[in-house]
C-alpha atoms as a PDB file:
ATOM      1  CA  UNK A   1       0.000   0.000   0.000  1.00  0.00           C
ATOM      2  CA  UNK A   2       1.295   3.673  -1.031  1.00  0.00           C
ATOM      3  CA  UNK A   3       1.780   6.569   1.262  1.00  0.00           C
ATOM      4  CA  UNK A   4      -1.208   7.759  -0.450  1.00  0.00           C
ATOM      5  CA  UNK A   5      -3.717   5.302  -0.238  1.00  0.00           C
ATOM      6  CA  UNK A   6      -2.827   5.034   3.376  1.00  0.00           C
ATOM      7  CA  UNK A   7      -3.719   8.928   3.940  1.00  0.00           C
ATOM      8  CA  UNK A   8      -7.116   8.196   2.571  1.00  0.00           C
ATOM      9  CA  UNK A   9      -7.777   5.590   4.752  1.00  0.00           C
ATOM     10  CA  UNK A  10      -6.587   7.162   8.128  1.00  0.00           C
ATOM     11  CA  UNK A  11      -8.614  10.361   6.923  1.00  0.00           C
ATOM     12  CA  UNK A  12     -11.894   8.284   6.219  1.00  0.00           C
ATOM     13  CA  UNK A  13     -11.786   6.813   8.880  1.00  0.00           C
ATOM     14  CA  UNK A  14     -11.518   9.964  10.865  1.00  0.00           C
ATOM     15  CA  UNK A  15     -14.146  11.473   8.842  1.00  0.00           C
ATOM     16  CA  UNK A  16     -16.221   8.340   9.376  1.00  0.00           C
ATOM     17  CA  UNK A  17     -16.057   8.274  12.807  1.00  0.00           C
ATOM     18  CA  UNK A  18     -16.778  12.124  13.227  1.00  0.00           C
ATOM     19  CA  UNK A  19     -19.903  11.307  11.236  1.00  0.00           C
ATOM     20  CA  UNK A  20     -21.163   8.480  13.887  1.00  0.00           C
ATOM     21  CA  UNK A  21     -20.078  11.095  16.363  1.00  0.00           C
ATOM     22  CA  UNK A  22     -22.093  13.737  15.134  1.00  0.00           C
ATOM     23  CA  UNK A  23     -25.000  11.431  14.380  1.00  0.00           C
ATOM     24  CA  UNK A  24     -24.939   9.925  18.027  1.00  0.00           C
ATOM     25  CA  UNK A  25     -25.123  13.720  19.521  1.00  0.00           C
ATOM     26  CA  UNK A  26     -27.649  14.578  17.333  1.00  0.00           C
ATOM     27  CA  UNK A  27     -29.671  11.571  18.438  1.00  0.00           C
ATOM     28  CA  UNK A  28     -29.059  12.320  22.212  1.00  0.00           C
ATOM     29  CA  UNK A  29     -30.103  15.733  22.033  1.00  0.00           C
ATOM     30  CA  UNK A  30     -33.424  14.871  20.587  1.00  0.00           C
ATOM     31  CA  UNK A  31     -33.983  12.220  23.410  1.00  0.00           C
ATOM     32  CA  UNK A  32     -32.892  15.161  25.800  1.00  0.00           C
ATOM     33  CA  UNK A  33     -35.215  17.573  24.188  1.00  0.00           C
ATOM     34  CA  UNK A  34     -38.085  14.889  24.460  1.00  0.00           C
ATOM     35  CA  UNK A  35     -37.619  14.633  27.964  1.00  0.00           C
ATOM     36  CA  UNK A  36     -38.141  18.304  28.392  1.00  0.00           C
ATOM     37  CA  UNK A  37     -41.525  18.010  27.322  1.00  0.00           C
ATOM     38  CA  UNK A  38     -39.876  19.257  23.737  1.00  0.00           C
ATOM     39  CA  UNK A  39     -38.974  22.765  24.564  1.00  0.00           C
ATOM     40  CA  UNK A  40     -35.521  24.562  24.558  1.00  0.00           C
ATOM     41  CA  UNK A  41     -33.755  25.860  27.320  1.00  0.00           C
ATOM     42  CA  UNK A  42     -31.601  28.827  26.271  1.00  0.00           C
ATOM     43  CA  UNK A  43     -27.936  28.750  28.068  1.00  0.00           C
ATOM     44  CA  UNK A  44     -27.830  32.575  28.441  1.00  0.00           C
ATOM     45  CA  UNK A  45     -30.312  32.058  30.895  1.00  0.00           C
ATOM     46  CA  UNK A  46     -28.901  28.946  32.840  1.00  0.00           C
ATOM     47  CA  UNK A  47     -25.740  30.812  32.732  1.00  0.00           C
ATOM     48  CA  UNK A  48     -27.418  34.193  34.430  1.00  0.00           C
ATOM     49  CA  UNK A  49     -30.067  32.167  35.954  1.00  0.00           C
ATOM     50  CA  UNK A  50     -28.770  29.092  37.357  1.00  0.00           C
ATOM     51  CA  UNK A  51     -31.007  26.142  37.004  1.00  0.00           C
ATOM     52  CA  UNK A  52     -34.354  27.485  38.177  1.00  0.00           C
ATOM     53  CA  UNK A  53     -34.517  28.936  34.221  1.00  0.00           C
ATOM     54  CA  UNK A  54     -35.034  25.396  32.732  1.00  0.00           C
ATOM     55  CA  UNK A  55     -37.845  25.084  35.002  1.00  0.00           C
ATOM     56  CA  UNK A  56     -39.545  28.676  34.027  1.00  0.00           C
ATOM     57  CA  UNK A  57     -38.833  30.350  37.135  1.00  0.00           C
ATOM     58  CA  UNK A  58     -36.374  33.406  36.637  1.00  0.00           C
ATOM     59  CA  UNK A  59     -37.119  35.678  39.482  1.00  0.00           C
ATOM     60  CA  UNK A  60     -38.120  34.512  43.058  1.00  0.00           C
ATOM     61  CA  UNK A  61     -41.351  36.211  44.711  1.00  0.00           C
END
């Protein structure tokens, strides 16, 4: 086997596995959005918020 074909395969394989990767994630984040009832939760407001903004409840009476 040549340098070159050897590059190929170590790169699609790289690629290939990025692919299942980013397949796998994409897959988890639907289950994780399902479990929310399927709404978002934005990070700018977990970040200010802390985690009482996933539940809907940014300010406290």
């Amino acid at each position: 086997m040549s340098k070159e074909m050897g590059a190929v395969l170590v790169f699609g394989a790289i690629a290939l596995a990025a692919l299942i990767m980013f397949a796998l994630e994409r897959r988890a984040a639907a289950r994780r959005k399902a479990a929310r009832g399927g709404r978002e939760v934005d990070v700018a407001n977990l970040i200010a918020f802390g985690s009482a903004a996933g539940e809907g409840q940014k300010t406290h009476d």
